[in-house]
Protein backbone atom coordinates (compact mmCIF):
# COMPACT_ATOMS: atom_id res chain seq x y z
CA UNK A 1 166.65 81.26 195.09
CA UNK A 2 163.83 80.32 197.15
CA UNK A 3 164.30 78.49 200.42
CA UNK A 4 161.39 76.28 202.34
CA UNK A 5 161.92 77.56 206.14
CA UNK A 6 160.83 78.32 209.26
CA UNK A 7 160.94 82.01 207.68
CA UNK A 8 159.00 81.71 205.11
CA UNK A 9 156.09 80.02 206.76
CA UNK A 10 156.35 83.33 209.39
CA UNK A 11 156.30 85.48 206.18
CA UNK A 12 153.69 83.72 204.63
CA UNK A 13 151.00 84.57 207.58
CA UNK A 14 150.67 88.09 208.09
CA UNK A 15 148.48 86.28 211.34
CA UNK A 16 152.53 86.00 213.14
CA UNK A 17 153.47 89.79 212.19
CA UNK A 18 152.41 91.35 215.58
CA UNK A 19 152.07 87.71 217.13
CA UNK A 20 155.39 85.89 217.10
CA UNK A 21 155.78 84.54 220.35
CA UNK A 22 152.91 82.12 218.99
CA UNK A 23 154.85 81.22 216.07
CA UNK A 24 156.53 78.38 217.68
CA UNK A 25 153.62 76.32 219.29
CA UNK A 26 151.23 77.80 215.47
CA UNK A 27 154.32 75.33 214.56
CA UNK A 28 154.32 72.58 216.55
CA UNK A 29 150.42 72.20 215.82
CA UNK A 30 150.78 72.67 212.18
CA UNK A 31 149.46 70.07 210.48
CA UNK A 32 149.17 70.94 206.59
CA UNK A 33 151.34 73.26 204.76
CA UNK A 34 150.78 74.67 201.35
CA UNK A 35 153.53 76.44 199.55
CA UNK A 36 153.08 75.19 195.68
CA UNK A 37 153.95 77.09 192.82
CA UNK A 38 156.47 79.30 194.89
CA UNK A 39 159.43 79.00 193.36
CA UNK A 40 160.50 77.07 195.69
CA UNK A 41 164.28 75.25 194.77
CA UNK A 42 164.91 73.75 198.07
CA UNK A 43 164.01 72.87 201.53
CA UNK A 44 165.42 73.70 204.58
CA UNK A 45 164.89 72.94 208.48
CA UNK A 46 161.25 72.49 208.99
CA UNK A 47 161.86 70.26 211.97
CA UNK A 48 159.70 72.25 214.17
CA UNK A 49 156.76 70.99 212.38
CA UNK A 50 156.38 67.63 213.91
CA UNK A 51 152.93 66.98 213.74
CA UNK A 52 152.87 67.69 209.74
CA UNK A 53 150.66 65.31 207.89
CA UNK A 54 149.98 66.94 204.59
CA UNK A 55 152.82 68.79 202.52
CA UNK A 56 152.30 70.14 199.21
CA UNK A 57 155.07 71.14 196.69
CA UNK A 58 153.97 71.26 193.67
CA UNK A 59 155.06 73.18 190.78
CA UNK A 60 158.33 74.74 192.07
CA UNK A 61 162.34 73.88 191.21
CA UNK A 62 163.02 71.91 193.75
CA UNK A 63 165.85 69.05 192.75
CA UNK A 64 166.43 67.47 195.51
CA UNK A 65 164.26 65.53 197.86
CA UNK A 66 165.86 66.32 201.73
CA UNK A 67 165.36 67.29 204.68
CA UNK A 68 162.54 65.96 205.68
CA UNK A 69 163.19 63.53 207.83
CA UNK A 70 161.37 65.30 210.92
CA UNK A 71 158.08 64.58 209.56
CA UNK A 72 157.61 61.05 211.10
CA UNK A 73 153.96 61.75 210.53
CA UNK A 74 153.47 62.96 207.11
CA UNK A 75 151.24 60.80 205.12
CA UNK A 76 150.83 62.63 201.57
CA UNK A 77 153.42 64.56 199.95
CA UNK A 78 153.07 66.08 196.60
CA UNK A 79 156.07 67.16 194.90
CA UNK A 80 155.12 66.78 191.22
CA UNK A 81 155.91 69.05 188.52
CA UNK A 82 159.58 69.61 190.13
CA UNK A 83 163.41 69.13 188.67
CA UNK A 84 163.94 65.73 190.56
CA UNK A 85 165.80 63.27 189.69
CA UNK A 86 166.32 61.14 192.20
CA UNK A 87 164.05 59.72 194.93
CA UNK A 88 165.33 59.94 197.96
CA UNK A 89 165.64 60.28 201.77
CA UNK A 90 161.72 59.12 201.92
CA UNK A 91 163.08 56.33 204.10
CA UNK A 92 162.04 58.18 207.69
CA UNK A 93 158.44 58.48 206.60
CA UNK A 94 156.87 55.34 208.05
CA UNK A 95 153.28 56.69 207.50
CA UNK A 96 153.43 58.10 204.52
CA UNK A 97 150.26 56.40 202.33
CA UNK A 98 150.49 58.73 198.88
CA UNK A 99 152.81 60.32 197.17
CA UNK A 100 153.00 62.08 194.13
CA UNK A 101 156.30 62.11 191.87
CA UNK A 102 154.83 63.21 188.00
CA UNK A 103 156.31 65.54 185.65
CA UNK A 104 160.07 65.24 187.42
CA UNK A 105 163.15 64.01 185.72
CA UNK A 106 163.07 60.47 187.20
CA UNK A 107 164.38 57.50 185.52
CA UNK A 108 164.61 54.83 188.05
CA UNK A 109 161.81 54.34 191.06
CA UNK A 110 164.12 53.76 194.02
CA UNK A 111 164.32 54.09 197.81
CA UNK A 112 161.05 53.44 198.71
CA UNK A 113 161.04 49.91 199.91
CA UNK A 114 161.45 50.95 203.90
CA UNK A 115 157.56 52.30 203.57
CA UNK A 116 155.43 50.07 204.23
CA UNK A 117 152.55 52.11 204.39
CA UNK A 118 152.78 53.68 200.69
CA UNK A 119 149.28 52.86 199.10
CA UNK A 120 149.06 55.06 196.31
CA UNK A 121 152.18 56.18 193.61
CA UNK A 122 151.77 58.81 190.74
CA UNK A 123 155.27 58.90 188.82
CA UNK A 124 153.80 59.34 185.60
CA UNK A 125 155.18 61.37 182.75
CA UNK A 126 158.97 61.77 183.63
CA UNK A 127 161.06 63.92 181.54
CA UNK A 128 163.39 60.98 180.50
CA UNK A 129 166.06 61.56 178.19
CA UNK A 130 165.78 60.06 174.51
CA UNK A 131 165.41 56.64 173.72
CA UNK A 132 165.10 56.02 177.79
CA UNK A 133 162.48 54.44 179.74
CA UNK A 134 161.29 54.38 183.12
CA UNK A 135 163.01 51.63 185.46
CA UNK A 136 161.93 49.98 188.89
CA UNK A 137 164.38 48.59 191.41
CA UNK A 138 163.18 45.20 192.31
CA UNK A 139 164.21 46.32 195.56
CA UNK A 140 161.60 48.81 195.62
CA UNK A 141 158.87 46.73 193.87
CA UNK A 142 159.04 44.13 196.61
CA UNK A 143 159.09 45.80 199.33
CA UNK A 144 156.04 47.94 197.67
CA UNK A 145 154.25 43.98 197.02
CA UNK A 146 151.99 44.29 200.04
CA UNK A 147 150.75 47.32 200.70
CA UNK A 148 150.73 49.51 197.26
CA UNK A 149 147.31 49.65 195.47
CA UNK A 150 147.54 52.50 193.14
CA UNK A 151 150.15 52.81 190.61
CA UNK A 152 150.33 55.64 187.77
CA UNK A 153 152.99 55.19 185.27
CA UNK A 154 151.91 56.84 182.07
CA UNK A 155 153.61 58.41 179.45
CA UNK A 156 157.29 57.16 180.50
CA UNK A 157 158.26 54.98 177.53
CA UNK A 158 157.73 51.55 179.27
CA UNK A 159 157.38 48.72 177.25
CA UNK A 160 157.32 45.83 179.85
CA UNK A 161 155.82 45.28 183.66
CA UNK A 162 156.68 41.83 183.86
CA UNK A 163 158.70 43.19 186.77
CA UNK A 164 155.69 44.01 188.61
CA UNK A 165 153.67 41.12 188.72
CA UNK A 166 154.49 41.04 192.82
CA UNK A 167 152.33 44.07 193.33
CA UNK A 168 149.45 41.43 194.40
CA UNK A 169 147.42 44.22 196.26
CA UNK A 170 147.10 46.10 193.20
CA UNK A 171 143.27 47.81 192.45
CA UNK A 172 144.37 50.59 190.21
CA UNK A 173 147.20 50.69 187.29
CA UNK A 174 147.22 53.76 185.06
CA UNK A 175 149.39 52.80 182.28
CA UNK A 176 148.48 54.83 179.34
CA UNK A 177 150.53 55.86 176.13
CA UNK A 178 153.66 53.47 177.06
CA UNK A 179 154.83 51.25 174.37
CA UNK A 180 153.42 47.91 176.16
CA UNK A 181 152.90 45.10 173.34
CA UNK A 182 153.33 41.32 174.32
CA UNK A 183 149.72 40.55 175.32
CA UNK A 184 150.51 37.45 176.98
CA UNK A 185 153.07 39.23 178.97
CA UNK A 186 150.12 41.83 180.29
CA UNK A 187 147.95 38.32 180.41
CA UNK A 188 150.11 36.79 182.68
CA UNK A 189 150.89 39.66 185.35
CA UNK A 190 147.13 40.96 185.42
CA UNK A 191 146.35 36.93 186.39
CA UNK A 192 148.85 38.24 189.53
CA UNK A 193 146.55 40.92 190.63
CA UNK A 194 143.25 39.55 191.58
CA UNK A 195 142.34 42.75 193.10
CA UNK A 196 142.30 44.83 190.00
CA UNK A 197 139.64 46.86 189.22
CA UNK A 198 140.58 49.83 187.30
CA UNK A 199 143.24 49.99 184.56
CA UNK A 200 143.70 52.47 181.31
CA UNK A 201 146.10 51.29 178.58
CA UNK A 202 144.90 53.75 176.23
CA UNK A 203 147.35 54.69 173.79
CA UNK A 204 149.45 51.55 173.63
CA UNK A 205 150.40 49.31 170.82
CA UNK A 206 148.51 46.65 172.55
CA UNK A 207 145.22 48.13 172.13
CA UNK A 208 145.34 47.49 168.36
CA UNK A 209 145.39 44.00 168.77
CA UNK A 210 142.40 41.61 167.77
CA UNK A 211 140.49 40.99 170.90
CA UNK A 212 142.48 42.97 173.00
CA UNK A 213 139.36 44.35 175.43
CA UNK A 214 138.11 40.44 175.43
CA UNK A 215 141.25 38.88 176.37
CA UNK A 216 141.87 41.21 179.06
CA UNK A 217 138.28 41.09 180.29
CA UNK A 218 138.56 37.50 180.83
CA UNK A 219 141.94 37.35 183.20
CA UNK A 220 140.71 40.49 185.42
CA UNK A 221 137.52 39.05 186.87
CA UNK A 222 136.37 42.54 187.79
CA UNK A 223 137.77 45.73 185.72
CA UNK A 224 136.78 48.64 184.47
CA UNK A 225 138.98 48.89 181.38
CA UNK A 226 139.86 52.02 179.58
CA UNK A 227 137.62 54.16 181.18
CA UNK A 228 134.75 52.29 180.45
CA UNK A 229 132.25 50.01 182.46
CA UNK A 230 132.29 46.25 182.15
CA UNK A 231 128.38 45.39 182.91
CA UNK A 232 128.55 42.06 184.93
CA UNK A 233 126.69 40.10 181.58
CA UNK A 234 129.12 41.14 179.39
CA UNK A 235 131.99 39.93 181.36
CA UNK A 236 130.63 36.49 182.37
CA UNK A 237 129.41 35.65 178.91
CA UNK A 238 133.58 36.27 177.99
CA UNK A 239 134.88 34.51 180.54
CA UNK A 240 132.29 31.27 179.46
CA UNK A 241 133.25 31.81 176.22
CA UNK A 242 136.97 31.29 176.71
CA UNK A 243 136.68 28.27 179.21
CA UNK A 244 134.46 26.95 176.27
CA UNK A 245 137.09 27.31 173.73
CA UNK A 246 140.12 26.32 176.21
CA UNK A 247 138.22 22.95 176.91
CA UNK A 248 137.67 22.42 173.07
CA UNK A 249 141.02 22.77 172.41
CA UNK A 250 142.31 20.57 175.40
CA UNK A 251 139.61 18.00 174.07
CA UNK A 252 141.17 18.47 170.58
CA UNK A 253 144.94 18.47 171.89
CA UNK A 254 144.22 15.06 173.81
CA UNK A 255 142.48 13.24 171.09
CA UNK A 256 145.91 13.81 168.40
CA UNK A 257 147.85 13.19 170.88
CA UNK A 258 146.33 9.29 171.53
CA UNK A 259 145.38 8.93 167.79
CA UNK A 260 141.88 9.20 167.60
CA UNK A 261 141.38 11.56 165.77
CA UNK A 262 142.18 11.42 161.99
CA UNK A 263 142.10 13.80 159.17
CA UNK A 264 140.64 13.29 155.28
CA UNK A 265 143.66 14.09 153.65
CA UNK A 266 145.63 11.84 155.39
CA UNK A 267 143.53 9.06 153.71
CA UNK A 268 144.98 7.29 150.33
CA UNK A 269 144.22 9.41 147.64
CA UNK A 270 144.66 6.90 144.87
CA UNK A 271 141.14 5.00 146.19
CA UNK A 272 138.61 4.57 143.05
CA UNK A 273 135.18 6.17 142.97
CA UNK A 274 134.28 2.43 143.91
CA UNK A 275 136.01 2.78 146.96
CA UNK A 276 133.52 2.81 150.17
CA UNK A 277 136.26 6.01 151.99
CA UNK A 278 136.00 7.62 148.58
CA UNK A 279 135.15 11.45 149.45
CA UNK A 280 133.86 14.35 148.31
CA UNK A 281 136.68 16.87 149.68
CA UNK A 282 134.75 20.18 149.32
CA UNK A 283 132.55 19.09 152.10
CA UNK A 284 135.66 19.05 154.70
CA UNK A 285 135.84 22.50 153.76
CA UNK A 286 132.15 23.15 154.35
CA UNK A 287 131.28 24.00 150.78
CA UNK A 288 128.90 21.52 150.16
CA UNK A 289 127.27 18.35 151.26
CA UNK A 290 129.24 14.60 150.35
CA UNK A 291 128.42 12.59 147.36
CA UNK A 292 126.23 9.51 147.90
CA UNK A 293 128.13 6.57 146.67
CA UNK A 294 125.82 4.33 144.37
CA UNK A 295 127.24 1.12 142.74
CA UNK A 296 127.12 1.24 139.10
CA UNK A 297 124.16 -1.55 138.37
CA UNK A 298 124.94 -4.69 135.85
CA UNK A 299 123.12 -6.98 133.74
CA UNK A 300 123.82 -10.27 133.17
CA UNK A 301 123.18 -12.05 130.30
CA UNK A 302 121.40 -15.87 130.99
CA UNK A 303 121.40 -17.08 127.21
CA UNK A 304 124.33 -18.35 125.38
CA UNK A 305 125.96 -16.52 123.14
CA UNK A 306 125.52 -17.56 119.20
CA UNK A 307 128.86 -17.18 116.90
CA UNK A 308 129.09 -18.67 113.43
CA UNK A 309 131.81 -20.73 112.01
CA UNK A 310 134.17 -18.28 112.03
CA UNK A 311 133.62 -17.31 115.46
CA UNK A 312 131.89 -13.75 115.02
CA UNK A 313 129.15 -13.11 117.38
CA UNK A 314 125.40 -13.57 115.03
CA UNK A 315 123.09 -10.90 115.94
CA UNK A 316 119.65 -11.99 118.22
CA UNK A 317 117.67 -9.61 115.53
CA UNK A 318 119.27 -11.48 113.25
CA UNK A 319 118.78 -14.93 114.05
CA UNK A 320 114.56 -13.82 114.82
CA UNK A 321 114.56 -12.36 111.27
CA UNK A 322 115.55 -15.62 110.34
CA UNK A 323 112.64 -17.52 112.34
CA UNK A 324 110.11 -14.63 111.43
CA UNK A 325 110.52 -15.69 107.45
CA UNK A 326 109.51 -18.87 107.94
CA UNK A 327 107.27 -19.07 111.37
CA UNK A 328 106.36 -15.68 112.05
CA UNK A 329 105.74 -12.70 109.51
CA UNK A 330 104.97 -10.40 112.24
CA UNK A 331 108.48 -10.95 114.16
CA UNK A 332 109.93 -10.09 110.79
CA UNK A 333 107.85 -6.98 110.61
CA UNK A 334 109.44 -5.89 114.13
CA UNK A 335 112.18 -6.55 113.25
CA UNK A 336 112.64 -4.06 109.84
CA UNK A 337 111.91 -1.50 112.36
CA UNK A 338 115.23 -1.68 114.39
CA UNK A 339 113.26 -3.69 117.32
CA UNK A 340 115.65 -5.73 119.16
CA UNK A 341 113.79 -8.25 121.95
């Protein structure tokens, strides 16, 4: 077992071996101290080193956070890559502005609403046990809502962040290979964070979706998305595009709703072809153009009608042939032929 001490910093510095009696003020001036990948499994009394701003712990065993409640004036402290699973006693660190959490055993962010100062958090991928997912304390997330502005919380099962729509100063989210899905969900809480400018979802459900990159585009007025650029054109022409279709659809919306606006197939379909709202259908569906309507044309006769005693309608060719024998031998001729005047 290795302990973080007053010891160990002394043993650390071969600078202290004939020089100890400058050990104690070398402490009180220390200001960064660098014992990752040590071994390290827990910390001890390091409340000599007062004026301690940067910490770094990285890639040891430590599983519990503690003892560091001295360091009134530590701003970063990275303990990723640890066996935590629990975050606390960060309370006492009033300045602290980053800290780094990844690759523990985390499962709920906790404890962290007393600092104020906290600007950037990297909890991302937490060995969580099956089937889990990573939690926030709403707690936390509000008392987080005004001064975080980086957040990384990949690869820790989440499927949701509806929760953390309050983050308003929000500029970079690093959400990648979580199980988020509900696009409107992500639509609504990235309208929350008009300060967004960076984001990766890559490796999400979500990013399968049609128009994923477009829709997001258009509710994060500046964003690089995915780890790609977003030229200024590109996103303005989106964001017309959308108002454009929005207003359409109000217009649309507004218009059924006051009953102007009526549809073919609502008309009577047992209307004749002489009927003036007789249509040609295929043209609603755009597959050709309508039908003109023409009025079938008549003739009317203006000379009576001849019928012999019996009533049977006498043929005009008939009655001419007649006249042609004895008048006219050239009617008669026309006649022969099948000529009917």
């Amino acid at each position: 077992m290795v302990h973080l001490n007053v010891d160990l910093i002394a043993k650390s510095s071969n600078h202290f071996k004939s020089k100890r009696d400058y050990f104690t003020q070398y402490l009180k001036k220390l200001t960064h101290l660098n014992f990752s990948n040590r071994n390290i499994d827990d910390i001890d009394d390091l409340s000599m080193c007062r004026n301690l701003t940067v910490l770094y712990l990285y890639d040891n065993q430590i599983t519990h956070i503690r003892n560091l409640s001295f360091a009134s004036n530590l701003t970063h402290l990275y303990i990723q890559n640890n066996n935590i699973t629990h975050i606390q006693n960060l309370s006492s660190l009033q300045k602290l502005s980053k800290l780094f959490l990844g690759g523990n055993s985390i499962t709920v962010v906790e404890g962290l609403e007393q600092l104020k100062e906290l600007k950037e958090l990297h909890i991302e991928c937490q060995r969580l046990p099956a089937g889990e997912k990573l939690l926030f304390d709403p707690r936390t997330v509000l008392g987080l809502s005004e001064s975080l502005c980086v957040l990384n919380i990949k690869k820790n099962n989440i499927d949701e962040i509806q929760d953390l729509a309050v983050l308003s100063k929000l500029t970079h989210l690093f959400a990648a290979d979580n199980h988020l899905q509900n696009m409107q969900e992500l639509e609504m809480v990235f309208s929350q964070w008009p300060q967004l400018h960076r984001m990766d979802l890559r490796g999400n459900p979500v990013c399968h979706k049609p128009k994923y990159r477009d829709q997001i585009i258009t509710v994060c007025k500046k964003l690089d998305l995915d780890g790609k650029e977003i030229n200024e054109l590109s996103r303005q022409f989106l964001i017309n595009w959308k108002a454009s279709k929005e207003a359409k659809k109000k217009e649309k919306d507004e218009k059924i709703m006051t009953g102007q606006m009526t549809y073919p197939f609502s008309a009577d379909f047992n209307l004749g072809p002489q009927h003036p709202f007789a249509y040609n259908y295929a043209d609603f569906l755009g597959k050709r153009k309508p039908l003109e309507y023409v009025r079938p044309s008549m003739k009317i006769r203006s000379d009576p009608v001849q019928t012999d005693r019996k009533g049977v309608r006498i043929q005009k060719t008939a009655v001419i042939a007649g006249l042609a024998s004895e008048e006219n031998p050239k009617i008669q001729s026309r006649s022969l032929l099948g000529v009917t005047l």
